[in-house]
Protein backbone atom coordinates (compact mmCIF):
# COMPACT_ATOMS: atom_id res chain seq x y z
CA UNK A 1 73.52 -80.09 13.44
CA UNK A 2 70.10 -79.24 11.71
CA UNK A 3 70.02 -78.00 8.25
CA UNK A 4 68.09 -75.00 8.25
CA UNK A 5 67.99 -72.89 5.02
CA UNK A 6 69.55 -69.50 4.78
CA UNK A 7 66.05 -67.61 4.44
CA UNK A 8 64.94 -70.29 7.63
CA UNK A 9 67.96 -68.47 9.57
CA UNK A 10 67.21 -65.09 8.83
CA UNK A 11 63.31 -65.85 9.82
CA UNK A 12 64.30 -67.04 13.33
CA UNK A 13 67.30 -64.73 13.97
CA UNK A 14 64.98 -61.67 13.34
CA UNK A 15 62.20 -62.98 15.36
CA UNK A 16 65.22 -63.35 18.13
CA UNK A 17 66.16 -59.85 17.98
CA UNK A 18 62.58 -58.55 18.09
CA UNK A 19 62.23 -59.93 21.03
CA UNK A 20 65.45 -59.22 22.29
CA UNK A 21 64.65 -55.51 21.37
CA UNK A 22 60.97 -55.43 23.36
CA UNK A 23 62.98 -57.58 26.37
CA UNK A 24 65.68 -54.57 26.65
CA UNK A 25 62.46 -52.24 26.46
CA UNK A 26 60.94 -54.00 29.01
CA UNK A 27 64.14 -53.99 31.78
CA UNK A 28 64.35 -50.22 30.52
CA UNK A 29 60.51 -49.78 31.68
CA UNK A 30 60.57 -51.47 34.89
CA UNK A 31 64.37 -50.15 35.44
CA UNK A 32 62.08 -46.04 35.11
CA UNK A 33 59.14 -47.26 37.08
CA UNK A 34 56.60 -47.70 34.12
CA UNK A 35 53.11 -48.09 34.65
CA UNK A 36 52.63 -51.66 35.38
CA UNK A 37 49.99 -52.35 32.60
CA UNK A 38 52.49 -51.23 29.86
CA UNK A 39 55.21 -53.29 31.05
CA UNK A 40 52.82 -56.05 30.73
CA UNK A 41 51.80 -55.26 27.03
CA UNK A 42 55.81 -55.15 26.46
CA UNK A 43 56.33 -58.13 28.48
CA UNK A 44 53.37 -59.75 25.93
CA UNK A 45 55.41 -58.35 22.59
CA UNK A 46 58.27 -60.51 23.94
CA UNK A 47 56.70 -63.39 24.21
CA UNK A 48 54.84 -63.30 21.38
CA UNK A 49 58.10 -62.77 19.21
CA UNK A 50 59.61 -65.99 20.70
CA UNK A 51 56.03 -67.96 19.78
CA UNK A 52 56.74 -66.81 16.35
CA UNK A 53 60.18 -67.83 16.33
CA UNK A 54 59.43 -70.83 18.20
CA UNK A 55 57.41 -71.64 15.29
CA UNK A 56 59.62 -71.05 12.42
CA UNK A 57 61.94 -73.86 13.98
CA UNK A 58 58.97 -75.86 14.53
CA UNK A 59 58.13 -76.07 10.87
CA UNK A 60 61.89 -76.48 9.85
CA UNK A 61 62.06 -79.34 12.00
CA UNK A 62 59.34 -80.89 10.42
CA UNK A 63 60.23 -79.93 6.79
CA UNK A 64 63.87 -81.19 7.33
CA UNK A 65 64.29 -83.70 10.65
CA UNK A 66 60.79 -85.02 10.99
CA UNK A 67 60.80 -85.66 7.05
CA UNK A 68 64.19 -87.48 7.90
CA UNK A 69 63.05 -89.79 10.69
CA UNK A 70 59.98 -91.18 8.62
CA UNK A 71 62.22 -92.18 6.02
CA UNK A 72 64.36 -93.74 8.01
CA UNK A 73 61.36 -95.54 9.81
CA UNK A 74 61.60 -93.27 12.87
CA UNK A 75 58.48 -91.79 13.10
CA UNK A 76 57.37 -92.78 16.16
CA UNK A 77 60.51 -91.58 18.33
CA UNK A 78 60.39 -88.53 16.06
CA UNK A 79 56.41 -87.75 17.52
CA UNK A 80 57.06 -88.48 21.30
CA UNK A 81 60.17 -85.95 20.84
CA UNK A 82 57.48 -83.10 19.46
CA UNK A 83 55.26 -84.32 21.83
CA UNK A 84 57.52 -83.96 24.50
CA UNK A 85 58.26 -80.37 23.67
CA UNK A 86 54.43 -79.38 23.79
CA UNK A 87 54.28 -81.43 27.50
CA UNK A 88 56.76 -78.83 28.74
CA UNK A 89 55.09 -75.84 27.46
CA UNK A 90 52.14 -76.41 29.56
């Protein structure tokens, strides 16, 4: 289990229901027959909101895991892992 502080939590879990908020808006929008350029612009506030979140764990990670692994002379399995994660993203 990760530590992640209480404040941490609260970043990530509101960044979660942002964009669980815009993703309802969206299905609500393409459920009414929305112009297509507005679903896209609502479609763009979702992902955006998961970047965000995406980057609050990112930077717990490091502060807490990464921090972690180095110490415990793990640094180099600890980069391919990050590494990894930016591989799949493209």
């Amino acid at each position: 289990m990760t530590y992640r502080p209480k404040d941490t939590q609260e970043r990530i879990l509101h960044r979660l229901k942002i964009a669980k908020g815009h993703l309802q808006k969206v299905i609500q929008m393409v459920e009414s027959g929305h112009y297509c350029i507005d679903v896209i612009h609502q479609s763009q506030a979702v992902q955006q909101a998961l970047k965000e979140a995406d980057g609050v764990v990112l930077e717990n990670h490091l502060q807490t895991c990464v921090v972690d692994h180095i110490k415990n002379g793990e640094a180099n399995e600890s980069i391919q892992e990050i590494m990894n994660v930016f591989k799949k993203s493209k």
